[in-house]
PDB file of N, CA and C in Angstrom:
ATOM      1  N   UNK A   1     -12.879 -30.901  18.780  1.00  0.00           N
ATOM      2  CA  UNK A   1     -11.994 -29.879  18.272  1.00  0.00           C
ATOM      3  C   UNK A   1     -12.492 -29.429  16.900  1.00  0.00           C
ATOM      4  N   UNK A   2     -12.711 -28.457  16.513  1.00  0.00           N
ATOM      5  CA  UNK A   2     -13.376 -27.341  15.610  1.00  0.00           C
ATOM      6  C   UNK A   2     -11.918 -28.015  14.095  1.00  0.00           C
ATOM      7  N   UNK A   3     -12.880 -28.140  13.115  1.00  0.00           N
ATOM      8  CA  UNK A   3     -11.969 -28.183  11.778  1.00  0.00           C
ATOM      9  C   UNK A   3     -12.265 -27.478  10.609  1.00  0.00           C
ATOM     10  N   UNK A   4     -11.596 -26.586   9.871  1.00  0.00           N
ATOM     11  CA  UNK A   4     -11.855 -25.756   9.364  1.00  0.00           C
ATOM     12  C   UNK A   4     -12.657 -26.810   8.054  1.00  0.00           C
ATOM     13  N   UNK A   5     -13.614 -25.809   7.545  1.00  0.00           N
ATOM     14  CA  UNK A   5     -14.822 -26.348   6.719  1.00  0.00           C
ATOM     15  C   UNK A   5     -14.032 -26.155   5.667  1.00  0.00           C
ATOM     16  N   UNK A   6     -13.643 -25.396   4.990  1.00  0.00           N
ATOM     17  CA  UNK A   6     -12.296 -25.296   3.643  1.00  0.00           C
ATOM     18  C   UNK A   6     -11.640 -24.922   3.791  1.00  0.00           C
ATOM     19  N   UNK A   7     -10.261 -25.275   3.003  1.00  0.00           N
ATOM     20  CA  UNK A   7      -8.933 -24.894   2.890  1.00  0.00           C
ATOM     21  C   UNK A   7      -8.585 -23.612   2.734  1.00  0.00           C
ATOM     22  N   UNK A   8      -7.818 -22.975   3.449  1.00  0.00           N
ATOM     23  CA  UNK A   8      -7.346 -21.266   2.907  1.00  0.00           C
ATOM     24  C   UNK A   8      -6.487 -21.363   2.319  1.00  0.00           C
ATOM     25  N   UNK A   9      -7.183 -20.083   1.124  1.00  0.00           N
ATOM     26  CA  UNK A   9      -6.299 -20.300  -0.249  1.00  0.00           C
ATOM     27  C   UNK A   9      -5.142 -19.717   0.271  1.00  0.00           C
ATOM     28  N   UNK A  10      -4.814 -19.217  -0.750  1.00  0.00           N
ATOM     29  CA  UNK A  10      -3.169 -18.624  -1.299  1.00  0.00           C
ATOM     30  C   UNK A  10      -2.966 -17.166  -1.087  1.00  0.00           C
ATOM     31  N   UNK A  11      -4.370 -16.758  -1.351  1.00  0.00           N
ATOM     32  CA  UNK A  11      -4.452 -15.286  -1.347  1.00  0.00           C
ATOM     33  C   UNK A  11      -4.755 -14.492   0.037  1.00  0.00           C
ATOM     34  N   UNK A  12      -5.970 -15.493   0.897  1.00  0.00           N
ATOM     35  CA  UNK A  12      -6.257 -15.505   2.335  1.00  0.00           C
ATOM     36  C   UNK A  12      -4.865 -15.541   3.004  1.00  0.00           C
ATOM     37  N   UNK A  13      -4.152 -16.663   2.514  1.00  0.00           N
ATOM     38  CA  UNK A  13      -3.144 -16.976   3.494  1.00  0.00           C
ATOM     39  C   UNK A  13      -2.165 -15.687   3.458  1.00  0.00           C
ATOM     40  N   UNK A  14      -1.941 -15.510   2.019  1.00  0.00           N
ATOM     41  CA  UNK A  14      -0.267 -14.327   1.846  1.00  0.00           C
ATOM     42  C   UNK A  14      -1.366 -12.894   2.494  1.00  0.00           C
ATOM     43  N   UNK A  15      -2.497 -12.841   2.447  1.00  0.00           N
ATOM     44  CA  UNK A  15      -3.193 -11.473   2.897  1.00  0.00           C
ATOM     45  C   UNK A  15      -2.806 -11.805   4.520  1.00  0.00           C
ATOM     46  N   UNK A  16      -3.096 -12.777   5.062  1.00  0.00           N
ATOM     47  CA  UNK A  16      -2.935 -12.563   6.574  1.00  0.00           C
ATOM     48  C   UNK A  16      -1.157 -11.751   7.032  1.00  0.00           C
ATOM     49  N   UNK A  17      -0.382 -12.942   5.998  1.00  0.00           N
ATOM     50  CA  UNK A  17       1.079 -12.843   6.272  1.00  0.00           C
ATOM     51  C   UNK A  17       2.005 -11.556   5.896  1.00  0.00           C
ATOM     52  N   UNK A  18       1.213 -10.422   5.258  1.00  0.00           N
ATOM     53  CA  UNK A  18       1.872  -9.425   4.682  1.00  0.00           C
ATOM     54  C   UNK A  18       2.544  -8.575   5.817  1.00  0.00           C
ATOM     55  N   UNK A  19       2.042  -8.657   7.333  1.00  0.00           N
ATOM     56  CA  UNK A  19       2.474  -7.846   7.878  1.00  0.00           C
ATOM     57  C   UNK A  19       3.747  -8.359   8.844  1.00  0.00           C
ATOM     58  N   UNK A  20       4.404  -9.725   8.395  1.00  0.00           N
ATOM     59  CA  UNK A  20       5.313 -10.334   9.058  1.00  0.00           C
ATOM     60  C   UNK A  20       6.486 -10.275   7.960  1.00  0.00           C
ATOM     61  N   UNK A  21       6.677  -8.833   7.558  1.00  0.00           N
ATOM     62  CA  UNK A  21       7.730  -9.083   7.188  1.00  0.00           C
ATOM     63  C   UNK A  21       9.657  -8.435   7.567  1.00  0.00           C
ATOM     64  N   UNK A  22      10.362  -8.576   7.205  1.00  0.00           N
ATOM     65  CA  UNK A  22      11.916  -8.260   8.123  1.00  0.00           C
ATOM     66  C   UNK A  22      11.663  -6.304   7.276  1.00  0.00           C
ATOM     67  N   UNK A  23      12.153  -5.409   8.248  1.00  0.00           N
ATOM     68  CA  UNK A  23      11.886  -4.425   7.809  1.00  0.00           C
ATOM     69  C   UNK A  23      13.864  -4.120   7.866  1.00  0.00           C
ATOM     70  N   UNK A  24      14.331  -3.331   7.227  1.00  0.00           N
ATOM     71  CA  UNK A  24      15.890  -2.544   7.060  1.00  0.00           C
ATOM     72  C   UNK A  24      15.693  -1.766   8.215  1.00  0.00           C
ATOM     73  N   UNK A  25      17.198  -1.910   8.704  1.00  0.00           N
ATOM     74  CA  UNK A  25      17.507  -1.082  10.379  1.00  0.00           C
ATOM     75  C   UNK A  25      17.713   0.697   9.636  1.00  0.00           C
ATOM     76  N   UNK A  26      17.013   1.909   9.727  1.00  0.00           N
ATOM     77  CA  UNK A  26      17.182   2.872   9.638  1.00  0.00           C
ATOM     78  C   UNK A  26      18.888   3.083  10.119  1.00  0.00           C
ATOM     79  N   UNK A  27      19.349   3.881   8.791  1.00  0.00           N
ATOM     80  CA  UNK A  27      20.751   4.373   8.944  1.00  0.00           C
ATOM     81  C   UNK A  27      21.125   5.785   8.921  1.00  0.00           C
ATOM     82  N   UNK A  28      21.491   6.480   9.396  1.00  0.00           N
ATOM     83  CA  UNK A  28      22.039   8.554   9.217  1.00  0.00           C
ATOM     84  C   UNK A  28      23.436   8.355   9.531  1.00  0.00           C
ATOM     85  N   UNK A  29      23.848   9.327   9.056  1.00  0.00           N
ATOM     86  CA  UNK A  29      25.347  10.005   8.804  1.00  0.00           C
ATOM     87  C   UNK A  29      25.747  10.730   9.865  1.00  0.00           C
ATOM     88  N   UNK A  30      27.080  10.572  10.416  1.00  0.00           N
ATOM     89  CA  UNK A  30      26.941  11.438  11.329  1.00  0.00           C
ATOM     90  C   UNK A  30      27.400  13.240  10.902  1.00  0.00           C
ATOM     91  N   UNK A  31      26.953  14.007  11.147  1.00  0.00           N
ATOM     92  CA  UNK A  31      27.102  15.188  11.002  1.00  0.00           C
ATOM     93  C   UNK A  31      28.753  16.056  10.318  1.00  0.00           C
ATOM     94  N   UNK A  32      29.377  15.222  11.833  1.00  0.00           N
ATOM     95  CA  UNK A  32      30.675  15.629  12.193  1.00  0.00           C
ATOM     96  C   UNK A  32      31.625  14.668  11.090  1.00  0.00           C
ATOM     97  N   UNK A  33      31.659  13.307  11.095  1.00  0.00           N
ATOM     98  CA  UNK A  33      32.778  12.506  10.480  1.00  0.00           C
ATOM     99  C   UNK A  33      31.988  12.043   9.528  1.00  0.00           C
ATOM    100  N   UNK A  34      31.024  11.923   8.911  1.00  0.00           N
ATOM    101  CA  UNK A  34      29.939  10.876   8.344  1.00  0.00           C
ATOM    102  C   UNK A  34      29.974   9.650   7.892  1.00  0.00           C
ATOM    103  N   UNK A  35      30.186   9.073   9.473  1.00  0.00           N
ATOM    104  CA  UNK A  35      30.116   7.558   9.244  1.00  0.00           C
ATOM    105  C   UNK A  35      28.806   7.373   9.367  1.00  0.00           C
ATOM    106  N   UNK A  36      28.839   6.475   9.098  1.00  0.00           N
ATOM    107  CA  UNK A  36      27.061   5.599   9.013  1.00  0.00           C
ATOM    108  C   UNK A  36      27.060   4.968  10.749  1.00  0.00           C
ATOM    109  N   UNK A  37      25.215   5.389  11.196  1.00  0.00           N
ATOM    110  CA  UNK A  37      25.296   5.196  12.626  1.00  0.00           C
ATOM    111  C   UNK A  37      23.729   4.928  12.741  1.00  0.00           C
ATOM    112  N   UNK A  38      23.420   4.007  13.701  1.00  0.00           N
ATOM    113  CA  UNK A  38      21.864   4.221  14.369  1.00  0.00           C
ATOM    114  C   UNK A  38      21.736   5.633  14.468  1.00  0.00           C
ATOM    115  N   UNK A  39      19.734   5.891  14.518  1.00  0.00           N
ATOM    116  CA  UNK A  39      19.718   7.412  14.816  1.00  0.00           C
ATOM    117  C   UNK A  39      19.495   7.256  16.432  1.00  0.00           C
ATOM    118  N   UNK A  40      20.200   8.652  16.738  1.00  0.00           N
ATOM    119  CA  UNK A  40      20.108   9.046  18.225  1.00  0.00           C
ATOM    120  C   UNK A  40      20.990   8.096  19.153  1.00  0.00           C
ATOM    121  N   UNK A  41      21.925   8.204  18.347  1.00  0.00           N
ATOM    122  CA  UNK A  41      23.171   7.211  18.938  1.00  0.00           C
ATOM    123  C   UNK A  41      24.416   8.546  18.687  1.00  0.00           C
ATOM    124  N   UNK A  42      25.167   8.360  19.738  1.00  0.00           N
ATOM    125  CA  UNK A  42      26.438   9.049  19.671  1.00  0.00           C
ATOM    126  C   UNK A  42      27.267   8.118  18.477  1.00  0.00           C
ATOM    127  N   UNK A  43      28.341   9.261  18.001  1.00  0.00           N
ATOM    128  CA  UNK A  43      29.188   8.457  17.138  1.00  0.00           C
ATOM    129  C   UNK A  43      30.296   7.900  17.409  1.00  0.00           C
ATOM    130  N   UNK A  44      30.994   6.698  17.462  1.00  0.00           N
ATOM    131  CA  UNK A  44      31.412   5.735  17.869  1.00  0.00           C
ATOM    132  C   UNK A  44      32.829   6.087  17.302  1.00  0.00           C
ATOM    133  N   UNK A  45      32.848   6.635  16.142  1.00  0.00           N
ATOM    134  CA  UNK A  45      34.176   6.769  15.247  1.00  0.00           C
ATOM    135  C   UNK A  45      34.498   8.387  15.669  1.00  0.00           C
ATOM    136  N   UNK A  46      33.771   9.505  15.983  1.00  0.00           N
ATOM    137  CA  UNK A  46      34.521  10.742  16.398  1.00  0.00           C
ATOM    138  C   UNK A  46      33.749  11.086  18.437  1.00  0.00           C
ATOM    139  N   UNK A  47      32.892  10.502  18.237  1.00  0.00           N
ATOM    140  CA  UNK A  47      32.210  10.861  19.821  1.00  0.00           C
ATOM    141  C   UNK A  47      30.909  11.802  19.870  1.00  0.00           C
ATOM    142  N   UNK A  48      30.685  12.497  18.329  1.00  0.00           N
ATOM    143  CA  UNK A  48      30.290  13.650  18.303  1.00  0.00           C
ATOM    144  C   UNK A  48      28.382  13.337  18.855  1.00  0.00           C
ATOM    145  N   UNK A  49      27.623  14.308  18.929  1.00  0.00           N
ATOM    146  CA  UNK A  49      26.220  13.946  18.995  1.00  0.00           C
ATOM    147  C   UNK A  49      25.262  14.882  19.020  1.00  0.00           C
ATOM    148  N   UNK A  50      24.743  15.430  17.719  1.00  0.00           N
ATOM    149  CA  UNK A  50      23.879  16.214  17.698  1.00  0.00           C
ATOM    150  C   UNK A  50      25.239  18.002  17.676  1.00  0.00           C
ATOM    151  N   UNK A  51      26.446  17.587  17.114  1.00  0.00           N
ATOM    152  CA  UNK A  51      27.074  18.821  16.824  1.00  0.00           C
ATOM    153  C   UNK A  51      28.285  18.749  18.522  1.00  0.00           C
ATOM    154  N   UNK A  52      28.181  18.168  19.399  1.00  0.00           N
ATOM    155  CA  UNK A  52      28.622  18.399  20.730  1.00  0.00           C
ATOM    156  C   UNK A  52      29.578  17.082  20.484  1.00  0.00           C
ATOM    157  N   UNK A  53      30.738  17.352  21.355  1.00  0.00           N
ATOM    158  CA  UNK A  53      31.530  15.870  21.667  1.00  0.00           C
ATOM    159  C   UNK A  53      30.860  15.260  23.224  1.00  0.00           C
ATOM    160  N   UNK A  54      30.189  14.196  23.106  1.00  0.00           N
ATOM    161  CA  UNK A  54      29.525  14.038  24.143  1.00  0.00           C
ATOM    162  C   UNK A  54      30.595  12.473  24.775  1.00  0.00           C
ATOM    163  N   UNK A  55      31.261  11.757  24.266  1.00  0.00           N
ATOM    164  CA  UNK A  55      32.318  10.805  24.610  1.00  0.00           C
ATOM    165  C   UNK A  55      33.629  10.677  23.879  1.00  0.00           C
ATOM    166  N   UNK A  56      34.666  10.673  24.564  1.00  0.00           N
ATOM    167  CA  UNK A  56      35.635  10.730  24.303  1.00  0.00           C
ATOM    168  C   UNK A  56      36.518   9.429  23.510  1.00  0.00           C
ATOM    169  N   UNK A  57      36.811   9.405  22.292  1.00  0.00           N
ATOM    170  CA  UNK A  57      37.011   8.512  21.312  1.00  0.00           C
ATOM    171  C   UNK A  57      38.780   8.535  21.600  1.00  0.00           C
ATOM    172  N   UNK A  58      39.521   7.202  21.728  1.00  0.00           N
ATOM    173  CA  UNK A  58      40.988   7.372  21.446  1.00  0.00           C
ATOM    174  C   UNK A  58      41.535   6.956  20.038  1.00  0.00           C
ATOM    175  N   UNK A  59      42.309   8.017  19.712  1.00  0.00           N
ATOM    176  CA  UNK A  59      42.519   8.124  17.988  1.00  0.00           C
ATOM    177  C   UNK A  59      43.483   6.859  17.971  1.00  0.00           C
ATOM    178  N   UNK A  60      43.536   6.513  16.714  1.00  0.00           N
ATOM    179  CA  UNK A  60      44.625   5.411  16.577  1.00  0.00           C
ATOM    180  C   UNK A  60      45.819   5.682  15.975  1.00  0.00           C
ATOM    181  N   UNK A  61      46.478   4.830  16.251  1.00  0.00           N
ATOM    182  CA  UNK A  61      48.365   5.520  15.466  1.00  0.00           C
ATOM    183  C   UNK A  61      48.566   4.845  15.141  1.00  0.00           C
TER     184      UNK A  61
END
């Protein structure tokens, strides 16, 4: 079994690891009510999507 001939530094190592990192979930407004929503998601709080009511939301009392 193969053993590495020297140790990888600090700099090798964080250079490999830069691309494992947690990225923020993209957020938009919705048009109509502007709640905060995934993009290309209908809105959950009025129904609206892209200006159209595409599902029907029941209001609360």
């Amino acid at each position: 079994m193969a053993v590495p001939f020297r140790r990888t530094s600090k700099t090798k190592k964080r250079m490999r690891r830069t691309h494992l990192k947690k990225n923020a979930p993209s957020i938009v407004l919705c048009n109509n009510c502007g709640e905060a929503l995934a993009p290309h998601r209908a809105c959950t709080n009025c129904g609206y999507y892209k200006g159209k009511e595409v599902i029907e939301v029941a209001t609360k009392e």
